[in-house]
C-alpha atoms as a PDB file:
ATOM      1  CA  UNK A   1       4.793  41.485 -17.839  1.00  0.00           C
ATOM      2  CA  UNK A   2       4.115  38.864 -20.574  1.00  0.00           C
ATOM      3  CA  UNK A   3       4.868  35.323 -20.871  1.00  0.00           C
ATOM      4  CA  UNK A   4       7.313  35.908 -22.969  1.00  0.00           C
ATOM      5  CA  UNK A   5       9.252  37.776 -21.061  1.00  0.00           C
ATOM      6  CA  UNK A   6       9.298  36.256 -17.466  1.00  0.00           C
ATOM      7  CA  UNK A   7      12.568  34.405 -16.806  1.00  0.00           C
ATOM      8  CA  UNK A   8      12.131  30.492 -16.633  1.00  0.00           C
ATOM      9  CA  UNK A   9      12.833  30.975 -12.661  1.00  0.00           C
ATOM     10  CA  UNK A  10       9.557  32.463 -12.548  1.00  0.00           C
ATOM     11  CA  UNK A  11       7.388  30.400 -14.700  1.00  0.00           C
ATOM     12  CA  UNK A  12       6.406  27.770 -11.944  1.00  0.00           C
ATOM     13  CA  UNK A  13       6.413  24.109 -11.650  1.00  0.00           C
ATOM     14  CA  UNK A  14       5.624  21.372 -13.688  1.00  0.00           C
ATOM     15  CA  UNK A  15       4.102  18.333 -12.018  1.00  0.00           C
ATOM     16  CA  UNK A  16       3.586  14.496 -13.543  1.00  0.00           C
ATOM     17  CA  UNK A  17       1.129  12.233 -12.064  1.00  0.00           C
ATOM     18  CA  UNK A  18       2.704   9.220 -11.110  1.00  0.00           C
ATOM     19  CA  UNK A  19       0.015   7.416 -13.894  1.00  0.00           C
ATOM     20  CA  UNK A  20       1.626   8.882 -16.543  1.00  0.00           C
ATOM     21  CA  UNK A  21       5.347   7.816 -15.455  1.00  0.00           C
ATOM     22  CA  UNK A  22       4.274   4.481 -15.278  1.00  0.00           C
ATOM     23  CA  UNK A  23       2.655   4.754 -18.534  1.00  0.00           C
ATOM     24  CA  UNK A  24       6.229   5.986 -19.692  1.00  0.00           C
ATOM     25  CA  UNK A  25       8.099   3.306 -18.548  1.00  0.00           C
ATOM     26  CA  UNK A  26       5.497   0.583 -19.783  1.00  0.00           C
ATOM     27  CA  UNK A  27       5.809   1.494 -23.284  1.00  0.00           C
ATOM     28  CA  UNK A  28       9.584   1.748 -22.643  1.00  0.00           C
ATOM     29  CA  UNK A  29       9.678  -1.572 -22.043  1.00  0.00           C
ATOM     30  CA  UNK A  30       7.997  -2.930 -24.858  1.00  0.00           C
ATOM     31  CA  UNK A  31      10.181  -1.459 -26.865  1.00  0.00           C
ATOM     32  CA  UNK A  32      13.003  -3.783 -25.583  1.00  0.00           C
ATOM     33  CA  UNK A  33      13.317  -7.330 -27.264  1.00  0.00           C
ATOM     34  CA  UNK A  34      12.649 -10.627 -25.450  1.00  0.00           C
ATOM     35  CA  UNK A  35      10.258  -8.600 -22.942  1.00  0.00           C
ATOM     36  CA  UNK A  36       6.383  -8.800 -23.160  1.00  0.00           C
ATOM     37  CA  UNK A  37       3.519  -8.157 -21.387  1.00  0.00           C
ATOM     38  CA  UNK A  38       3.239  -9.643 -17.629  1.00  0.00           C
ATOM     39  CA  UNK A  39      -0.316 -12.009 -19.162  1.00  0.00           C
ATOM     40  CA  UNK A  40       0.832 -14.873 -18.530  1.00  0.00           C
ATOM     41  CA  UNK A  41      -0.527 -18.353 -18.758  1.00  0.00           C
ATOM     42  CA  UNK A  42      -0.811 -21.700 -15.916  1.00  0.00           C
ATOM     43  CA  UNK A  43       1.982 -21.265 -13.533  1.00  0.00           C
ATOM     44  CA  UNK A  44       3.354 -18.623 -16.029  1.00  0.00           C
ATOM     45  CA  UNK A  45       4.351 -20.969 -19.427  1.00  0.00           C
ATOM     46  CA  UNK A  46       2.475 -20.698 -22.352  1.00  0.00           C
ATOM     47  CA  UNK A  47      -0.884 -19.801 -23.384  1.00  0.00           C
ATOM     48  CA  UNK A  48      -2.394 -15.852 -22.823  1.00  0.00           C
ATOM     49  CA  UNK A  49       1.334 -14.480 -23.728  1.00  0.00           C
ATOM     50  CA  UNK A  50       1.889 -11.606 -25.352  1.00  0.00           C
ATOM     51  CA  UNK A  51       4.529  -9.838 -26.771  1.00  0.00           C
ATOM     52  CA  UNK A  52       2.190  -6.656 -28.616  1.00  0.00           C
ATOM     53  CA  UNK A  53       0.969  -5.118 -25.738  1.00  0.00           C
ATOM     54  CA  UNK A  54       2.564  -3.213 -23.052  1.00  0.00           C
ATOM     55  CA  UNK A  55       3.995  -4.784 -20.152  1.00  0.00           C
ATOM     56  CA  UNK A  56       2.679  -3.828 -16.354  1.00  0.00           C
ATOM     57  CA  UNK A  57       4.064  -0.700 -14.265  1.00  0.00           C
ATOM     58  CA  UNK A  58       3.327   1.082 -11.594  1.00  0.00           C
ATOM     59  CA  UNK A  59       5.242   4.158 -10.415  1.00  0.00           C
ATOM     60  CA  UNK A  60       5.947   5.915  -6.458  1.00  0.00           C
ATOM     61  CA  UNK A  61       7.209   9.501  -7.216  1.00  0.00           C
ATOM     62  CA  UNK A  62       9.140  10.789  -3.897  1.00  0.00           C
ATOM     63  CA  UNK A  63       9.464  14.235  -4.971  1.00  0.00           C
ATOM     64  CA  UNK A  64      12.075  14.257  -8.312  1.00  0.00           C
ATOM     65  CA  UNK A  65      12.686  10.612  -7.910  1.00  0.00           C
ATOM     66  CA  UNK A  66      10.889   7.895  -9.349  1.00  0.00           C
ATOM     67  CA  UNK A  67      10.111   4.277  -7.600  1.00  0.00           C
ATOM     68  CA  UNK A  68       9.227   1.986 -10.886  1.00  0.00           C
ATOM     69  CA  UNK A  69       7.906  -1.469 -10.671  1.00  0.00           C
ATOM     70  CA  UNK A  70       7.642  -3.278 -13.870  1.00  0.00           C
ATOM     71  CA  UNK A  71       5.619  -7.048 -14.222  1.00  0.00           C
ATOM     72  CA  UNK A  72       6.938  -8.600 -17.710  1.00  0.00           C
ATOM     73  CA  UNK A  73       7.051 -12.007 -19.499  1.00  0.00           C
ATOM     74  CA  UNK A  74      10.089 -13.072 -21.151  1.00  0.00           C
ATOM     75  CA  UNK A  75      11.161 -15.181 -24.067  1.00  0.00           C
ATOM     76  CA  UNK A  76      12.501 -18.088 -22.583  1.00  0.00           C
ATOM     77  CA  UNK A  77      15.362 -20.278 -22.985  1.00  0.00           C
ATOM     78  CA  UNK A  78      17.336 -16.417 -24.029  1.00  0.00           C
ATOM     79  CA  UNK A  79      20.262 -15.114 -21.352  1.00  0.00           C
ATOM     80  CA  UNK A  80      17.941 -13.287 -19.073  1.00  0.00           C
ATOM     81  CA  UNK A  81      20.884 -11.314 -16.899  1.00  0.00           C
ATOM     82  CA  UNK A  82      21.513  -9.506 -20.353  1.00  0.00           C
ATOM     83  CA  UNK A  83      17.275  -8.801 -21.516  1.00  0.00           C
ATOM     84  CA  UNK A  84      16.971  -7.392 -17.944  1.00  0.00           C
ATOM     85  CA  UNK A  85      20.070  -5.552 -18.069  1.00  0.00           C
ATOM     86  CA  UNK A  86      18.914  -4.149 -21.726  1.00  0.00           C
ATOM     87  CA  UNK A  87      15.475  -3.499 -19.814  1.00  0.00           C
ATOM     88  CA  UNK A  88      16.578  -1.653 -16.965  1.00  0.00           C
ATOM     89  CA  UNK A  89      18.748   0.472 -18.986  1.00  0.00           C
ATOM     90  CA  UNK A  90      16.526   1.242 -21.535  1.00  0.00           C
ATOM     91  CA  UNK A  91      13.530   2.028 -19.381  1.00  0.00           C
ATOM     92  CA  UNK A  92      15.764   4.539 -17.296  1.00  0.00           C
ATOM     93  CA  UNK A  93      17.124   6.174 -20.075  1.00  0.00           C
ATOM     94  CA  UNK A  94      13.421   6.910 -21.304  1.00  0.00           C
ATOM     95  CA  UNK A  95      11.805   8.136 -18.515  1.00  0.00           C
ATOM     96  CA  UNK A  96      14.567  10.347 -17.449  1.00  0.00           C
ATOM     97  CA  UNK A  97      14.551  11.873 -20.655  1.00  0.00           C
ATOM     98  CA  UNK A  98      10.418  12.127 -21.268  1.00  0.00           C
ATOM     99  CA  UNK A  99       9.804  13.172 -17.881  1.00  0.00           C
ATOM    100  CA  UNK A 100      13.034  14.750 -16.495  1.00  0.00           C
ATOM    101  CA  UNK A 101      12.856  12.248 -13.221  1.00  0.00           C
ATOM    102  CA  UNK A 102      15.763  10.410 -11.655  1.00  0.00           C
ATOM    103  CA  UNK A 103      14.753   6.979 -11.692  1.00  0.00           C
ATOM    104  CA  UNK A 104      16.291   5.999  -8.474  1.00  0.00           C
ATOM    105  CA  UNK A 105      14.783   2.683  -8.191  1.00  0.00           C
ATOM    106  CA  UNK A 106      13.637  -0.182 -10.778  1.00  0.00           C
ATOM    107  CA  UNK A 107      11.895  -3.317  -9.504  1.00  0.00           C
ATOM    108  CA  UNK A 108      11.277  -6.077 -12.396  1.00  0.00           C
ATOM    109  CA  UNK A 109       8.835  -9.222 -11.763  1.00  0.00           C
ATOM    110  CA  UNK A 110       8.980 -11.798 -14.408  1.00  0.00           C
ATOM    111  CA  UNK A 111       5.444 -13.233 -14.261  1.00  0.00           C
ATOM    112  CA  UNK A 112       5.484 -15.641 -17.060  1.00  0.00           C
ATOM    113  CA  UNK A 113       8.058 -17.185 -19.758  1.00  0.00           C
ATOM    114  CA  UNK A 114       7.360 -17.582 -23.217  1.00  0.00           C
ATOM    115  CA  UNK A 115       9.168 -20.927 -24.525  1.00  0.00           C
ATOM    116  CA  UNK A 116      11.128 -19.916 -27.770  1.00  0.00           C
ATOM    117  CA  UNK A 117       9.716 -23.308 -29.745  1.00  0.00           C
ATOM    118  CA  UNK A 118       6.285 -24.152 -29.909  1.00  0.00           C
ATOM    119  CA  UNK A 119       7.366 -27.689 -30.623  1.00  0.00           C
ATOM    120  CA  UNK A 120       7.677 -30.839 -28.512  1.00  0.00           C
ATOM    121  CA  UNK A 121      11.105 -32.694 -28.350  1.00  0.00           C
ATOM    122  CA  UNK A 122      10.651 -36.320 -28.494  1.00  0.00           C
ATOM    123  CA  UNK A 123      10.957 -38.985 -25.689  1.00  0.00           C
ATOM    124  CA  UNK A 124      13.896 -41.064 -25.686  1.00  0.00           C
END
């Protein structure tokens, strides 16, 4: 019998380390705007932020289900409800279809906030 010609049944299992999911779902969430990577400066404003690398993640797999947990900064003052809701959505959407896991769970920790201004406003 060749490969060709065993059914799909038959061809045995794929497995994904859990590495690689979080990897997934990382790069996923750069991709959304307002989100950044979970450096963050003192007490989480300001100075080591950075919005061109990859935010943190970590994944639990529990057989075809996927346990993420994501650690982000986030432009700040912007709507959050609506970034994380963008975030959630878009990070389930793309490991589901990269890795053909149910994402049945998505933590997000926002470690730091990046202030939209660099400016000062002046004392009144």
């Amino acid at each position: 019998m060749t490969a060709s010609t065993v059914t799909p049944e038959h061809r045995g299992t794929t497995s994904i380390p859990s590495s690689a999911v979080a990897r997934i779902a990382a790069q996923a969430a750069s991709e959304v705007p307002h989100v950044g990577s979970d450096a963050g400066g003192v007490l989480g404003m300001g100075a080591r932020r950075d919005f061109d690398s990859r935010p943190g993640a970590s994944c639990e797999l529990y057989g075809r289900s996927a346990v993420l947990h994501l650690d982000v900064g986030a432009e700040f003052p912007a709507p959050l409800a609506p970034i994380l809701r963008a975030l959630r959505e878009h990070v389930q959407q793309r490991v589901e279809q990269l890795t053909g896991l149910e994402v049945g769970r998505l933590d997000v920790k926002i470690s730091w906030l990046h202030p939209a201004t660099n400016g000062r406003r002046a004392v009144r």
